[in-house]
Protein backbone atom coordinates (compact mmCIF):
# COMPACT_ATOMS: atom_id res chain seq x y z
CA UNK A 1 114.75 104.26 87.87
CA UNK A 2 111.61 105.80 86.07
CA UNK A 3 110.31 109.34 87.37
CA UNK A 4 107.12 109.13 89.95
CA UNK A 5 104.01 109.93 88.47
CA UNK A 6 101.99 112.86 89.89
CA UNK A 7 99.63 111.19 91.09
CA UNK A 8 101.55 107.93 93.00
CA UNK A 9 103.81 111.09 94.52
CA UNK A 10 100.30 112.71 96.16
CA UNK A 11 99.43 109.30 97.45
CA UNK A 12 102.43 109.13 98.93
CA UNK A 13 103.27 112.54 100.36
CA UNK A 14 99.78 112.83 101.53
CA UNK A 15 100.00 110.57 105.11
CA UNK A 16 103.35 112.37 105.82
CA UNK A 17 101.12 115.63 105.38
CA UNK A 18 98.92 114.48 107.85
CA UNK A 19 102.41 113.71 110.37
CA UNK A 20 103.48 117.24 109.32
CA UNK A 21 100.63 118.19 110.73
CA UNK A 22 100.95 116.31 113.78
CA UNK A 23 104.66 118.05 114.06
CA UNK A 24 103.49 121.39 113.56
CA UNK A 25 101.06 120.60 116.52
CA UNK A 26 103.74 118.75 118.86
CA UNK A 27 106.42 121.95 118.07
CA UNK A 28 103.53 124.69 119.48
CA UNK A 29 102.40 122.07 122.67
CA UNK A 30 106.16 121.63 123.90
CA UNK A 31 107.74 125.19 122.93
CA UNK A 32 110.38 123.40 120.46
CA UNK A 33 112.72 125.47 118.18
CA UNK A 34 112.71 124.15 114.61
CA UNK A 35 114.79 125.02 111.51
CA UNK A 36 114.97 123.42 108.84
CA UNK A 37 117.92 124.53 105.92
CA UNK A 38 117.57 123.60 102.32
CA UNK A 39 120.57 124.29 100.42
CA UNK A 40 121.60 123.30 96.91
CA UNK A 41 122.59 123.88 93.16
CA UNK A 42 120.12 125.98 91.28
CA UNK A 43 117.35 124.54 89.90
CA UNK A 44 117.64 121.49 92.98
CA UNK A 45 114.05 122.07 94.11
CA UNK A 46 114.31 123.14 97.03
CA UNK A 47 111.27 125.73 96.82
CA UNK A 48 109.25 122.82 95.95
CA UNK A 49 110.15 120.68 99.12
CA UNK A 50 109.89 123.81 101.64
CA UNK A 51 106.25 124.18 99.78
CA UNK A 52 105.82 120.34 100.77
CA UNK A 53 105.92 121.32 104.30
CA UNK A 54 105.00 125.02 104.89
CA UNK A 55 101.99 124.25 102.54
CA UNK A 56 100.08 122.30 105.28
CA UNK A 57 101.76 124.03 108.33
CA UNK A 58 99.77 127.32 109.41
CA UNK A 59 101.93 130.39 108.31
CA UNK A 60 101.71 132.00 111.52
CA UNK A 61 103.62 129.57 113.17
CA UNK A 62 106.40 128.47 109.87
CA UNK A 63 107.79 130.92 108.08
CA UNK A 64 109.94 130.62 105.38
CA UNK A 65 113.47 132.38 105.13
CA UNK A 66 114.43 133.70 101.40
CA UNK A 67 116.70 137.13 101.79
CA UNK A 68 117.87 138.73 98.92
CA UNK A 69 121.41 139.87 98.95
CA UNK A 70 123.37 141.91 101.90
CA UNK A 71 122.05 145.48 102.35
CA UNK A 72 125.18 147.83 102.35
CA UNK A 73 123.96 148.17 106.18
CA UNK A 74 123.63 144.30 106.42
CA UNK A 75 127.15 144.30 104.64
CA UNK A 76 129.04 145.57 107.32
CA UNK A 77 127.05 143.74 110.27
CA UNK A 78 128.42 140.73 111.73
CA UNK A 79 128.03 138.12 108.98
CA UNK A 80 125.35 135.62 110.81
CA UNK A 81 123.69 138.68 112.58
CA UNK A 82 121.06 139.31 109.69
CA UNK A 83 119.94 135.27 109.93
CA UNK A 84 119.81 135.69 113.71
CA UNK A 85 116.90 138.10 113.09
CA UNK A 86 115.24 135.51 111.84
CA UNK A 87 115.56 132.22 114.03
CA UNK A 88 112.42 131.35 115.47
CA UNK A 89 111.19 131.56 118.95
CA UNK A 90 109.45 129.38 121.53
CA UNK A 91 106.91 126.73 119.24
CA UNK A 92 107.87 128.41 116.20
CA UNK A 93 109.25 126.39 112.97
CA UNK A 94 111.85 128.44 110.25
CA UNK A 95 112.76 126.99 106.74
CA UNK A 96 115.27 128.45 105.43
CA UNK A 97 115.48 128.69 101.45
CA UNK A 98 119.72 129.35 101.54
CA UNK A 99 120.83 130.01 104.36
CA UNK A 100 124.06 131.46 106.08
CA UNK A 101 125.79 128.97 103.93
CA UNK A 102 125.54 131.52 101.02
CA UNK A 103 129.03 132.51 102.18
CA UNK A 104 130.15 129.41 101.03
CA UNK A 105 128.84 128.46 98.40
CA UNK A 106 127.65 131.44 95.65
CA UNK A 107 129.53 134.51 97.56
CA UNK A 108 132.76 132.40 97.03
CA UNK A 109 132.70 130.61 93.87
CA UNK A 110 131.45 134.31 92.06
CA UNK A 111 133.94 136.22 94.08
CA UNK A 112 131.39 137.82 96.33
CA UNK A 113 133.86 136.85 99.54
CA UNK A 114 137.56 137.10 100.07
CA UNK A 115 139.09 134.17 100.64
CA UNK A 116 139.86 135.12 104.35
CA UNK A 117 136.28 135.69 104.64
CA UNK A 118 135.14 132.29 103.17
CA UNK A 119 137.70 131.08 105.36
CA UNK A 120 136.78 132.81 108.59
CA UNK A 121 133.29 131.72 108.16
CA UNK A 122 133.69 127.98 108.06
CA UNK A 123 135.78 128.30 110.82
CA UNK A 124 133.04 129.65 112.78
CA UNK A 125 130.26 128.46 111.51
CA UNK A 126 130.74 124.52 113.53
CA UNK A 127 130.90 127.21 117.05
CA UNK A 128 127.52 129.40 115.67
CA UNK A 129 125.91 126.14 115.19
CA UNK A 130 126.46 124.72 118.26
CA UNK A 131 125.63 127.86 120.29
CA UNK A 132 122.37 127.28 118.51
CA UNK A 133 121.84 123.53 119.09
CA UNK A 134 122.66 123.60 123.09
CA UNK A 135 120.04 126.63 123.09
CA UNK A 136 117.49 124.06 122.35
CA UNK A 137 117.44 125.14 118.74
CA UNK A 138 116.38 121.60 116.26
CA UNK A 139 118.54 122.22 113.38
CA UNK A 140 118.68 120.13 110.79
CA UNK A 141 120.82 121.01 107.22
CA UNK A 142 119.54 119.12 103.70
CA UNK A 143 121.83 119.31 100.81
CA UNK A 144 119.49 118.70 97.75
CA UNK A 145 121.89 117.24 94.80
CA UNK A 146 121.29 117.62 91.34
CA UNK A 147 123.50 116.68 88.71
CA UNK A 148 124.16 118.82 85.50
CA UNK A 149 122.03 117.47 82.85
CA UNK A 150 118.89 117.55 85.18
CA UNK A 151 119.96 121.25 85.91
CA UNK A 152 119.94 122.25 82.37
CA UNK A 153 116.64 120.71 81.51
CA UNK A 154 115.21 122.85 84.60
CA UNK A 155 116.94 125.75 83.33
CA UNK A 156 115.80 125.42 79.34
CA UNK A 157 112.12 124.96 81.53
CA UNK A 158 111.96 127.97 83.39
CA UNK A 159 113.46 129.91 80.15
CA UNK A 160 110.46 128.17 77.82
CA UNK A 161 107.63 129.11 80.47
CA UNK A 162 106.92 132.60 81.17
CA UNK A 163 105.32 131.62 84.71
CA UNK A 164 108.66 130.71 85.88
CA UNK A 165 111.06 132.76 84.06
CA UNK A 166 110.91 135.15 86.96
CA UNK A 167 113.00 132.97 88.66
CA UNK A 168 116.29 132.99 86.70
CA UNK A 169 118.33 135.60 87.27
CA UNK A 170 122.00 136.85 86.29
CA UNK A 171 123.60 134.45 88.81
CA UNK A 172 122.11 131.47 87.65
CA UNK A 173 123.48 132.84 83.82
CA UNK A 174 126.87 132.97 85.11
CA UNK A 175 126.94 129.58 87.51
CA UNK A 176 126.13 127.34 84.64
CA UNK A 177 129.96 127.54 83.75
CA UNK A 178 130.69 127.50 87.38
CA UNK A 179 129.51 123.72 87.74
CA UNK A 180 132.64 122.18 88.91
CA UNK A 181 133.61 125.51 91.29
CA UNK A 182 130.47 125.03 92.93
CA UNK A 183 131.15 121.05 93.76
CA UNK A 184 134.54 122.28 94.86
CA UNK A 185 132.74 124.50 97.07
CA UNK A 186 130.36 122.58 98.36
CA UNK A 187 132.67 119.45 99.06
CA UNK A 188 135.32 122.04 101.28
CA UNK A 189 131.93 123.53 102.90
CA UNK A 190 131.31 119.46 103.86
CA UNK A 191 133.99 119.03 105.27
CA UNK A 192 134.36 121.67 107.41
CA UNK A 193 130.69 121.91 108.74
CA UNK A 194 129.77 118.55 109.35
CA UNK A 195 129.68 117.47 112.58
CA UNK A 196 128.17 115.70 115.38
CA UNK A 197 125.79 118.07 116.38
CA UNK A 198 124.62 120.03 112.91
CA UNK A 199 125.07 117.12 110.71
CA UNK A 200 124.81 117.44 107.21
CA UNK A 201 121.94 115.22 104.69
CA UNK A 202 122.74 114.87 101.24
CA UNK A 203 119.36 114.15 99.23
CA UNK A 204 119.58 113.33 95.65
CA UNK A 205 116.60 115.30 93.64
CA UNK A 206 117.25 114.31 90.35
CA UNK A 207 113.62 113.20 90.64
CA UNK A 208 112.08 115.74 92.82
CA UNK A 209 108.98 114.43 93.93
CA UNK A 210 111.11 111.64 94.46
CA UNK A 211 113.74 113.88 97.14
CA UNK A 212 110.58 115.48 98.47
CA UNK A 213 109.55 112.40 100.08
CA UNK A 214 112.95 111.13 100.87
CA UNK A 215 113.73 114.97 102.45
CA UNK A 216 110.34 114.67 104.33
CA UNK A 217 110.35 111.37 105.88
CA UNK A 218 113.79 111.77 106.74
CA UNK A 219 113.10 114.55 108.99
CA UNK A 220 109.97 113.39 110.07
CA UNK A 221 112.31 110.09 111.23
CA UNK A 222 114.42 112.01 113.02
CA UNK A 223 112.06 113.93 115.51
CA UNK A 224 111.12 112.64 118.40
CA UNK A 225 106.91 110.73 118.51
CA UNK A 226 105.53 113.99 117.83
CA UNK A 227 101.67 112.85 118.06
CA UNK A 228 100.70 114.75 121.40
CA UNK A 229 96.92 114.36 120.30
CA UNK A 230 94.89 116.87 118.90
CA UNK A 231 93.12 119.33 121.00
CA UNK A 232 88.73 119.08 120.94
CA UNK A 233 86.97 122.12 118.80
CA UNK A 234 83.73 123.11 120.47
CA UNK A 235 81.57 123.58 117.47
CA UNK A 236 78.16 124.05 118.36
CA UNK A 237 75.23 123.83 116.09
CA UNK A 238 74.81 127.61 114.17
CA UNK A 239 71.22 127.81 115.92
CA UNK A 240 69.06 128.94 113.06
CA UNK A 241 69.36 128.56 109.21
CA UNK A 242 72.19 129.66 107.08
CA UNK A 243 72.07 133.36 105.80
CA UNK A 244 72.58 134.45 102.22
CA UNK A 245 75.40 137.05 101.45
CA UNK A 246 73.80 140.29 101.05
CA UNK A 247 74.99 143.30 98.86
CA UNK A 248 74.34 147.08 98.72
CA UNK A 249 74.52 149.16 95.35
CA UNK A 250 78.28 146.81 94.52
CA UNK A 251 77.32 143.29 93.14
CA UNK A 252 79.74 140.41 92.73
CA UNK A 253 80.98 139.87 89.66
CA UNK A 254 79.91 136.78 87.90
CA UNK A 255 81.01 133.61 88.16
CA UNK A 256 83.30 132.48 85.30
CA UNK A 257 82.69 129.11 84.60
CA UNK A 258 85.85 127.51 82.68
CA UNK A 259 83.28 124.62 81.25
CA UNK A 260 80.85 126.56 79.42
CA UNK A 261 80.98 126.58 76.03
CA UNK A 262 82.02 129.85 73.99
């Protein structure tokens, strides 16, 4: 299957924009709970399907999750107790870029966990999740797949393009010979955190525009008719003729304008 073109992806994503919208609007009206996890390889995409959604969502009300590794003080804290500080409250939406699945995926396979520990957690982890689903809490947990060969191309990317080496980093140096622990990994977290009420969905994003839209509709699918109708804005005519922007002794600088000629 070819790759989608740029532009047939925007046509696409663009009426589900508008329905993200619409569930942004519905979560506020009715008080919901929404979280949203994105977990995968390195190099998956799954910054560039949280951007699908948070981009048209206002930031007051979705925030996204991205912590950087344990504190000493976070360390010693109960392990989900630094991801409870973040769960969102009444009409509030959280997507979470990794998640408390860290344990079991990068923490493990790089040594970062005992094994008791990696053990402990998936055994607790079904419980934690359910506390949080009959709280009200909609969770829903994407997998975004990515096979090896698409991962090194996105690697060699981000290593050619200075705008986006930022975001390699020692870890993703030392998983690239890791490949196999981490589908170990990840198949033994399946198994033991997949169930009837915090379901896992496995999206493939060899094509990423591609698992955005499949990621998107998918949870878009699975919410209940969100459309709760959109509130009227009084906007009244200004009453008098625009104003120009005025200026003391400062003066804007000057418009750069990318299509003159030198």
């Amino acid at each position: 299957m070819s790759r989608l073109k740029r532009k047939h992806y925007e046509k696409l994503i663009e009426p589900m924009e508008a329905e993200l919208v619409r569930m942004a609007r519905w979560v506020a009206a009715t008080g919901q709970r929404l979280v949203v996890l994105f977990e995968g390889r390195d190099t998956a995409g799954k910054g560039g399907a949280i951007n699908a959604i948070a981009d048209v969502i206002n930031p007051r009300q979705a925030h996204v999750v991205a912590l950087a590794k344990p504190t000493e003080a976070e360390a010693g804290q109960w392990y989900f107790q630094r991801y409870v500080d973040h769960l969102p409250g009444r009409g509030q939406i959280a997507l979470f870029d990794r998640s408390w699945y860290n344990r079991a995926g990068v923490e493990k396979v790089m040594g970062f966990a005992t094994p008791d520990q990696v053990n402990a957690f998936l055994r607790a982890v079904p419980d934690f999740e359910k506390l949080l689903v009959d709280d009200g809490i909609l969770l829903f947990k994407y997998w975004l797949s990515c096979d090896q060969e698409q991962q090194e191309k996105r690697f060699a990317e981000r290593l050619d393009d200075p705008l986006k080496r930022w975001k390699l980093s020692p870890i993703d140096q030392a998983a690239r010979a890791h490949y196999a622990a981490y589908t170990a990994a990840r198949e033994a977290m399946l198994k033991a955190t997949h169930s009837a009420h915090a379901p896992w969905t496995l999206v493939d994003f060899n094509d990423q525009r591609r698992g955005r839209l499949t990621l998107v509709r998918d949870l878009l699918d699975r919410l209940p008719d969100t459309d709760c109708g959109e509130a009227p804005v009084d906007w009244p005519p200004l009453g008098h003729k625009p104003l120009k922007e005025k200026f003391g002794v400062l003066k804007p600088i000057e418009r750069f304008d990318a299509g003159a000629a030198d």
